[in-house]
N, C-alpha and C. Protein backbone atom coordinates (compact mmCIF):
# COMPACT_ATOMS: atom_id res chain seq x y z
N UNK A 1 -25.88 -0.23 -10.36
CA UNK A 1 -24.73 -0.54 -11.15
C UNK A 1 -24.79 -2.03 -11.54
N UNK A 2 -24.56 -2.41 -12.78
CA UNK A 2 -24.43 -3.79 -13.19
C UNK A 2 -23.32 -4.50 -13.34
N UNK A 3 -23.14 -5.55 -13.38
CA UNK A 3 -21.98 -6.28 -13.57
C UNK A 3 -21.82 -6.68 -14.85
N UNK A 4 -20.36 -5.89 -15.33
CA UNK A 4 -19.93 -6.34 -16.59
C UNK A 4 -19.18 -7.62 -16.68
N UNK A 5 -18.95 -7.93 -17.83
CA UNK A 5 -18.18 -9.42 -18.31
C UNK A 5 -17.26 -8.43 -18.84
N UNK A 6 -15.63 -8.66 -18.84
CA UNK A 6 -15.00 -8.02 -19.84
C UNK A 6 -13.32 -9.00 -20.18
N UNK A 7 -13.08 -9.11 -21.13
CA UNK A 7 -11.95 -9.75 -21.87
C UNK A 7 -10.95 -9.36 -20.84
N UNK A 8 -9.68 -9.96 -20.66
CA UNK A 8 -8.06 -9.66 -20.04
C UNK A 8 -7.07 -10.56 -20.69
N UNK A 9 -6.27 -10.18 -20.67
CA UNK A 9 -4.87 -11.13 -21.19
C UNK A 9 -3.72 -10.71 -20.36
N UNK A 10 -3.28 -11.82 -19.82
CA UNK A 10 -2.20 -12.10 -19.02
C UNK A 10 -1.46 -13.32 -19.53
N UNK A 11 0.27 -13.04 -19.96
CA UNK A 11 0.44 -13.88 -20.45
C UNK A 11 0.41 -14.43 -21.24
N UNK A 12 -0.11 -14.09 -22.50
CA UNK A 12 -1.16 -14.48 -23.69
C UNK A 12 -2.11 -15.15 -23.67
N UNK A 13 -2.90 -15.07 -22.26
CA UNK A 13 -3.81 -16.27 -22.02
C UNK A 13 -5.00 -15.46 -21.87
N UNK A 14 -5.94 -15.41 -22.80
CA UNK A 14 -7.31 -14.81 -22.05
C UNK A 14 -8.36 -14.97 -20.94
N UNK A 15 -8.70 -14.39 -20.42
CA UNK A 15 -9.96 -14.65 -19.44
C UNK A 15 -11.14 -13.35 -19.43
N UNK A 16 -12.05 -14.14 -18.94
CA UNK A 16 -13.40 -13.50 -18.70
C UNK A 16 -13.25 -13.10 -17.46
N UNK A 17 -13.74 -12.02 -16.68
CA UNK A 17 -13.64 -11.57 -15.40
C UNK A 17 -15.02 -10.38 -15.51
N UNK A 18 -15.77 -10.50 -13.85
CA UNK A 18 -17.01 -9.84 -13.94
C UNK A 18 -16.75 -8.47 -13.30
N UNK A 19 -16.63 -7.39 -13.88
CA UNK A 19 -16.62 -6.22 -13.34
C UNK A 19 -18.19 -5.11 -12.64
N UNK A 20 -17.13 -4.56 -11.68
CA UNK A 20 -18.93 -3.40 -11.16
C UNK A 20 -18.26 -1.73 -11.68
N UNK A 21 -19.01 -1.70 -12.55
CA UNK A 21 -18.85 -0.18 -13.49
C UNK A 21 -17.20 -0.26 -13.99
N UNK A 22 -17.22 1.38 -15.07
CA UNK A 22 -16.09 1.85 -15.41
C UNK A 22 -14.74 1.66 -14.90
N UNK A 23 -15.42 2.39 -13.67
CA UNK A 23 -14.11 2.31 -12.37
C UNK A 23 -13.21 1.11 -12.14
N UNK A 24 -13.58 0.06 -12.14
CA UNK A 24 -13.34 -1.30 -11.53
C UNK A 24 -12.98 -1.58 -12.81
N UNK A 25 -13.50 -1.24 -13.77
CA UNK A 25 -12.71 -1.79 -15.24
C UNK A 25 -11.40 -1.31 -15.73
N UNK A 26 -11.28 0.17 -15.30
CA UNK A 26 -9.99 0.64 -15.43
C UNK A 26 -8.62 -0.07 -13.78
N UNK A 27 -9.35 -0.35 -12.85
CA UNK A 27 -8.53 -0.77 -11.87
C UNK A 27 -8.13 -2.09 -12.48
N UNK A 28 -9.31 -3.21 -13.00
CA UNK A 28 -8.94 -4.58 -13.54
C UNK A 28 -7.49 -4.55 -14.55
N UNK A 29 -7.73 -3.21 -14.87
CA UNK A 29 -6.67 -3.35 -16.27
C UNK A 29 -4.93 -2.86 -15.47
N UNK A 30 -5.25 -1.89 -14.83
CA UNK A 30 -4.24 -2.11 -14.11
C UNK A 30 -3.46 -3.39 -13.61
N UNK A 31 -4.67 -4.01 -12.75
CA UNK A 31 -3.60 -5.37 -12.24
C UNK A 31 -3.39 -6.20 -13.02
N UNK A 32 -4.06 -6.02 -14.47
CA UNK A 32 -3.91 -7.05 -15.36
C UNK A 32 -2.60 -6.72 -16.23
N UNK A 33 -2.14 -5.29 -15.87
CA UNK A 33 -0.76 -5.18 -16.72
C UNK A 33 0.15 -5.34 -15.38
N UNK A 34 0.00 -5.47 -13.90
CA UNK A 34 1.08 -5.66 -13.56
C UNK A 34 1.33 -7.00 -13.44
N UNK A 35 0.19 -8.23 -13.85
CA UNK A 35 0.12 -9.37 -13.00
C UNK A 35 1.10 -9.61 -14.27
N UNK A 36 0.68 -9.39 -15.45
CA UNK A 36 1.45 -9.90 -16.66
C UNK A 36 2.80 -9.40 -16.75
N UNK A 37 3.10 -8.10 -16.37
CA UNK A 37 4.62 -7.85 -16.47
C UNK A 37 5.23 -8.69 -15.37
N UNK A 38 4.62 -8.57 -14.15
CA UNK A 38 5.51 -9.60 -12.79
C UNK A 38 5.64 -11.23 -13.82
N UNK A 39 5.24 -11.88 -14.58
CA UNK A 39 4.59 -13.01 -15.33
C UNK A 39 6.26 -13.10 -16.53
N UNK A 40 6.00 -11.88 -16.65
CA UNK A 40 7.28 -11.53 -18.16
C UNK A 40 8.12 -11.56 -17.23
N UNK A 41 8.79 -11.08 -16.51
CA UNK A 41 9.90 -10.99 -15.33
C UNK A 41 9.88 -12.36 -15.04
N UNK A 42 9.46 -13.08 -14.29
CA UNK A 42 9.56 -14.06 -13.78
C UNK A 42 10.29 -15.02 -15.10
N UNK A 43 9.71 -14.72 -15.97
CA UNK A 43 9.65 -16.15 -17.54
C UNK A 43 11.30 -15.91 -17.82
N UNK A 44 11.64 -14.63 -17.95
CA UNK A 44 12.98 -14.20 -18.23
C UNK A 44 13.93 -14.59 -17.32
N UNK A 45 13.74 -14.58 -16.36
CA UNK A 45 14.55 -14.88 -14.77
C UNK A 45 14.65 -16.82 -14.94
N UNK A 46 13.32 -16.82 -15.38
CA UNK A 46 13.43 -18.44 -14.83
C UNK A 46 14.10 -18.99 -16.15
N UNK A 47 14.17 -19.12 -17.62
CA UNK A 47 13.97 -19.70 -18.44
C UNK A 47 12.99 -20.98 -18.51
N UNK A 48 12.08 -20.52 -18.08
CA UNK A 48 10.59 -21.69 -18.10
C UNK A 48 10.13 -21.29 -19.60
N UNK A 49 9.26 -22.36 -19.32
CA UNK A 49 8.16 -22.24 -20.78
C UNK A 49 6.99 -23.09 -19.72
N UNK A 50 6.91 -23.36 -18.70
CA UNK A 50 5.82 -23.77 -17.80
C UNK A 50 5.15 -22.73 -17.02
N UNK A 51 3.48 -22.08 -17.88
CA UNK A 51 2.92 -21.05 -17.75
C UNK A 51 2.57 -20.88 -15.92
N UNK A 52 2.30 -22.23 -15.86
CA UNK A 52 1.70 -22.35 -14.25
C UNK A 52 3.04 -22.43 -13.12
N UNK A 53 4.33 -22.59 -13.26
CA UNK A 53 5.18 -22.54 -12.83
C UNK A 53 5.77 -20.76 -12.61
N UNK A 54 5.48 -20.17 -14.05
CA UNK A 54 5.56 -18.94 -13.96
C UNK A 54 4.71 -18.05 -13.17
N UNK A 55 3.55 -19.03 -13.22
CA UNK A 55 2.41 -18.21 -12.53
C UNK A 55 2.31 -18.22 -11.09
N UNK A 56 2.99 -19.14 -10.37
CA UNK A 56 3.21 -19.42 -8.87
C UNK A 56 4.29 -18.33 -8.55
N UNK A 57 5.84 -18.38 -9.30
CA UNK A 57 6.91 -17.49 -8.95
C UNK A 57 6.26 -15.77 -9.09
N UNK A 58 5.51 -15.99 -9.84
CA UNK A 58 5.02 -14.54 -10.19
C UNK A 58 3.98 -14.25 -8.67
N UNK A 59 3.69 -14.93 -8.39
CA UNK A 59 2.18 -14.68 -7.27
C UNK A 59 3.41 -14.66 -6.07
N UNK A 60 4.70 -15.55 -6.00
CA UNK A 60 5.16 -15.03 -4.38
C UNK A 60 5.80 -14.41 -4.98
N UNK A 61 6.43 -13.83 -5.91
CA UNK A 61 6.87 -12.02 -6.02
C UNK A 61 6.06 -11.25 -5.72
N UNK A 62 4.49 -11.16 -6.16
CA UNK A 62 4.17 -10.14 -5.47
C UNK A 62 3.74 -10.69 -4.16
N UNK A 63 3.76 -11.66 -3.46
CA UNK A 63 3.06 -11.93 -2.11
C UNK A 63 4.11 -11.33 -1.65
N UNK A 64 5.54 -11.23 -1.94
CA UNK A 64 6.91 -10.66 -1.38
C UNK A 64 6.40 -9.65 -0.97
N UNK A 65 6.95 -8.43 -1.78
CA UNK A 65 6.23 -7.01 -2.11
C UNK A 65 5.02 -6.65 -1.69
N UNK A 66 4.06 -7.78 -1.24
CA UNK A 66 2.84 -6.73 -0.38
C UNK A 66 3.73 -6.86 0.68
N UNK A 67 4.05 -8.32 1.75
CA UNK A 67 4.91 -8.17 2.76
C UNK A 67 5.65 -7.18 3.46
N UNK A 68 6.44 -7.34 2.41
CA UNK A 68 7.44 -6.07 2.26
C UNK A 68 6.73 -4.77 2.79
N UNK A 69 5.88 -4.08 1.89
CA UNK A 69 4.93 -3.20 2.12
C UNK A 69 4.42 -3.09 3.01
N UNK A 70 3.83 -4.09 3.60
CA UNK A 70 2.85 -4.41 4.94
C UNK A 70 4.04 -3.97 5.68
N UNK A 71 5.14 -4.32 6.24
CA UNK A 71 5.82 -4.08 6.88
C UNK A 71 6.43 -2.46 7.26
N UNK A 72 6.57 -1.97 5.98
CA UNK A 72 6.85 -0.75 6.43
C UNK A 72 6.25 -0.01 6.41
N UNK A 73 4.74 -0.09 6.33
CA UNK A 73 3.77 0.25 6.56
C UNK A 73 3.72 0.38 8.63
N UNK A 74 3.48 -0.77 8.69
CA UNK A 74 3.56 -0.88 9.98
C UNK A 74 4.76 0.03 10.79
N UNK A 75 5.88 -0.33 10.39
CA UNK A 75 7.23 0.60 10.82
C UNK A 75 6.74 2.38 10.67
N UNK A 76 6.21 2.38 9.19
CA UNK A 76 5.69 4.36 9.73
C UNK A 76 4.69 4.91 10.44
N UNK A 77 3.74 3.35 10.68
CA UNK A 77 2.60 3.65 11.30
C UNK A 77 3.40 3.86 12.86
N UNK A 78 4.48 3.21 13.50
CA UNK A 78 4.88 2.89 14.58
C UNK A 78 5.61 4.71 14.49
N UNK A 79 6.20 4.80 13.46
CA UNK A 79 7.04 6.43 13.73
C UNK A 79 5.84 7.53 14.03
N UNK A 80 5.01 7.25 13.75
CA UNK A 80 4.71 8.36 13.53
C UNK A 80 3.15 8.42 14.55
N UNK A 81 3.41 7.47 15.02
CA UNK A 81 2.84 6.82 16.47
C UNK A 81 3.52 7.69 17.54
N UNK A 82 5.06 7.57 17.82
CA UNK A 82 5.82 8.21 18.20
C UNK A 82 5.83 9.68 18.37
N UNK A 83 5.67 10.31 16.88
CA UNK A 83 5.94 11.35 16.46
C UNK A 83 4.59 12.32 17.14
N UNK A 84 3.89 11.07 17.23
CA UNK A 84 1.91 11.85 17.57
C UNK A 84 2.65 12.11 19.31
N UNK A 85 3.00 11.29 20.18
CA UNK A 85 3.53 11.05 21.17
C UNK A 85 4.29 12.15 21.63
N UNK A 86 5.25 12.28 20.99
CA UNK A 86 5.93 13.46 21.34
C UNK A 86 5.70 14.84 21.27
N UNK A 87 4.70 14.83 19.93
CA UNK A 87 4.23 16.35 19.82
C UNK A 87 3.26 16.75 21.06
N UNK A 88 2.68 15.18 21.40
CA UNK A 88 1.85 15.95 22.87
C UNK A 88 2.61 16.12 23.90
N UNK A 89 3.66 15.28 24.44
CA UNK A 89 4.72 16.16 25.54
C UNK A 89 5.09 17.21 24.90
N UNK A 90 5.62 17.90 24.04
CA UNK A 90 6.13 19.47 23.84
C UNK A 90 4.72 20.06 24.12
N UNK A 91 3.70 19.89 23.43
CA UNK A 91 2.49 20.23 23.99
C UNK A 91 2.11 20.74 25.26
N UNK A 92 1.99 19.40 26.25
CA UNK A 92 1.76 19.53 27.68
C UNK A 92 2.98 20.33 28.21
N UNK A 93 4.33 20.17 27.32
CA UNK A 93 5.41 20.93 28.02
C UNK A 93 5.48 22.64 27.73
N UNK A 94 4.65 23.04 26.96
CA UNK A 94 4.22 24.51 26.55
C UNK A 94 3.62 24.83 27.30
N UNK A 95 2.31 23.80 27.39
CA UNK A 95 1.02 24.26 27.78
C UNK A 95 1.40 24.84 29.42
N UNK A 96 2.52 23.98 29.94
CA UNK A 96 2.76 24.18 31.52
C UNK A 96 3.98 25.26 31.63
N UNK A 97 4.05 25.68 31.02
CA UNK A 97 5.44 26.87 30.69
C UNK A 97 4.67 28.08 30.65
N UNK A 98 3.55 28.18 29.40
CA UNK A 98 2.70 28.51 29.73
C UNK A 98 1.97 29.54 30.71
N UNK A 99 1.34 28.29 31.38
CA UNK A 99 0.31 28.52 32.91
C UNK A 99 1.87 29.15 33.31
N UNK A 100 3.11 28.94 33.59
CA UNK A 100 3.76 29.22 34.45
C UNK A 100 4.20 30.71 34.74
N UNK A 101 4.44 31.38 32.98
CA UNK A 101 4.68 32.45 32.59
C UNK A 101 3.56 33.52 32.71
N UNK A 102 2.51 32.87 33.00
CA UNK A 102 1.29 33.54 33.13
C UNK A 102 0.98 33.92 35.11
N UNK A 103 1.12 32.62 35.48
CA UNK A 103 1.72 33.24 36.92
C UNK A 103 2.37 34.15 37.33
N UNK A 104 3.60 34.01 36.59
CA UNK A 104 4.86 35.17 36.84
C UNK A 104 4.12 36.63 37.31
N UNK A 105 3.26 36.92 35.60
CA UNK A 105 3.87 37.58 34.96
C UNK A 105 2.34 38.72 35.98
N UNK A 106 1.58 37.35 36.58
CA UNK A 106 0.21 37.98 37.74
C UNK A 106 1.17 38.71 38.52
N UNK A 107 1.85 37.68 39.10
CA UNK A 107 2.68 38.08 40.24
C UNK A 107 3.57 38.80 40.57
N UNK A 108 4.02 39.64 39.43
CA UNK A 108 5.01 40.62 39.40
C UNK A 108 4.04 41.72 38.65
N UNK A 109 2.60 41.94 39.05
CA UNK A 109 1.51 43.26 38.55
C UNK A 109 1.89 44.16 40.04
C-alpha cells in the first residue's frame, strides 16, 4: 500500500495530509468534517475572527468529549464487570442447586 498526498479544508484553510489507501482517505474526511464543524461552532459561540484561537477552543471541545467518553466508557466497562460477576454467582448458585437436586433425587431411588 502507498502513501497518498491528498487536499483537506478545515475552516477554509487548506492542507496537505499523507494518507495509507482508500480507507484512511474516507476516515481523513470524516475528521476533517467534524474538526471543521467543532471549528464553525466554536467561531459562532465565540464571535472571534482569530482562526488559531478558534482552533484551540475547538481542540478542548473535543479533548472534552473524548474525556467525557473515556469516562463512561470506563463506568460500563465497570457495570458490566459487575454484571460478568454476578452472572457467575447465579451460575455457581445453579450449578450447586443443581449437584443438590441431583443428590435428592439418588437418594430417594
Amino acid at each position: 500500500m502507498t502513501d497518498k498526498i491528498i487536499d483537506i479544508e478545515i475552516y477554509g484553510q487548506k492542507h496537505k495530509i499523507r494518507v495509507k489507501g482508500e480507507e484512511d482517505e474516507k476516515y481523513i474526511s470524516r475528521l476533517t468534517s467534524y474538526v471543521d464543524q467543532k471549528m464553525r461552532e466554536v467561531a459562532v459561540k465565540s464571535n472571534s475572527a482569530d482562526t488559531s484561537k478558534i482552533a484551540v477552543l475547538a481542540a478542548l471541545n473535543i479533548a472534552d468529549e473524548y474525556f467525557l467518553n473515556q469516562k463512561k466508557l470506563e463506568q460500563l466497562s465497570e457495570v458490566i464487570g459487575n454484571m460478568e460477576s454476578e452472572i457467575e454467582s447465579l451460575e455457581d448458585c445453579y450449578s450447586k442447586d443443581d449437584d443438590a437436586f441431583k443428590n435428592i433425587e439418588e437418594a430417594t431411588k
